[in-house]
Protein backbone atom coordinates (compact mmCIF):
# COMPACT_ATOMS: atom_id res chain seq x y z
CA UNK A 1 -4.03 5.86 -12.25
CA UNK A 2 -4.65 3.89 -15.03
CA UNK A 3 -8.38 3.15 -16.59
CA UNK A 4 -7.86 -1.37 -15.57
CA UNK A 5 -6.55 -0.21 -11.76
CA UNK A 6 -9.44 2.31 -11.17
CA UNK A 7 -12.21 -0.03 -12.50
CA UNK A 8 -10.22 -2.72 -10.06
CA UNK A 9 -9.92 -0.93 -7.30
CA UNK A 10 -13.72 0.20 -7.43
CA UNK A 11 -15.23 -3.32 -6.74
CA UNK A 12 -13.16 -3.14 -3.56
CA UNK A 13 -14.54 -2.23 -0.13
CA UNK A 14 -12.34 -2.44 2.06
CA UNK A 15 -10.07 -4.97 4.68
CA UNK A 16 -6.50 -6.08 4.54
CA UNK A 17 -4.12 -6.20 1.96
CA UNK A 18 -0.76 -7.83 1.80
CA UNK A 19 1.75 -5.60 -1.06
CA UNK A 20 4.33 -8.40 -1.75
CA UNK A 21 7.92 -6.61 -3.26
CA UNK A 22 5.93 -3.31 -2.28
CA UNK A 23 9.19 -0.74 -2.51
CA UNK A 24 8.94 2.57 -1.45
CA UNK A 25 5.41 2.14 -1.12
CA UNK A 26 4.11 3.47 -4.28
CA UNK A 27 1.05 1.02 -5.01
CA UNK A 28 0.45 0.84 -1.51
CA UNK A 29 0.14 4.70 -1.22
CA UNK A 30 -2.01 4.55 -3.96
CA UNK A 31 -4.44 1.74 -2.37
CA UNK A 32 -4.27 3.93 1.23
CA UNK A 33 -5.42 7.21 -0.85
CA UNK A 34 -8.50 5.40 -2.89
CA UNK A 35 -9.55 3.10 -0.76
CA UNK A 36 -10.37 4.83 2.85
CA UNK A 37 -12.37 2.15 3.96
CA UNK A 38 -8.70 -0.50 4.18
CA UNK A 39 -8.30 -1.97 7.78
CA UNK A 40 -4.76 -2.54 7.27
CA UNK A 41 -2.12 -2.68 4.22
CA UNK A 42 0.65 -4.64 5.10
CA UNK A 43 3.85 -4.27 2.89
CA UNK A 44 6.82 -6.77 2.58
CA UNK A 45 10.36 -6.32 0.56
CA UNK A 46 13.63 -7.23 0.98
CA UNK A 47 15.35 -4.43 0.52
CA UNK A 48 15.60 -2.79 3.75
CA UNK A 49 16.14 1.02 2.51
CA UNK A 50 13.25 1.13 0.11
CA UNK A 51 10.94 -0.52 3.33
CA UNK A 52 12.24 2.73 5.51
CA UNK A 53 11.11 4.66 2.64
CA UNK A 54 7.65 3.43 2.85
CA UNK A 55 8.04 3.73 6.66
CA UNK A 56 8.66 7.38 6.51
CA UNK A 57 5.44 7.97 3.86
CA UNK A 58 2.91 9.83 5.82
CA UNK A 59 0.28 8.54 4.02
CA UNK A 60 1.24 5.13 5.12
CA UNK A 61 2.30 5.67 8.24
CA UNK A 62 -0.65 4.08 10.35
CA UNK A 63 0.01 0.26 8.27
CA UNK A 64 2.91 -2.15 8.70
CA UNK A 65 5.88 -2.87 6.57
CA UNK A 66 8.85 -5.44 7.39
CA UNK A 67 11.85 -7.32 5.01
């Protein structure tokens, strides 16, 4: 992860977050591995296949993703 993301995602505690164009998942996997304390990512595309991707990601698993 780069240096700008990790000082980023250190001021962060916690709660939702909304991944708009998330893909397979990748930043969202990313947020769900740093940040333990997130309630709830929720991750939107519109490409359907890339969304089942991110469906099947165990790491993401327990949050929501819909086209």
């Amino acid at each position: 992860m780069s240096e700008i993301y990790a000082r980023a995602l250190g001021r962060l505690d916690g709660g939702l977050v909304l991944d708009v164009a998330t893909g397979k998942g990748g930043y969202a996997g990313l947020l769900a591995a740093r940040l333990k304390s997130i309630e709830r990512i929720i991750g939107i595309d519109i490409n359907v296949s890339k969304m089942l991707a991110a469906r099947a990601n165990a790491k993401l698993s327990e949050h929501t993703y819909a086209c």
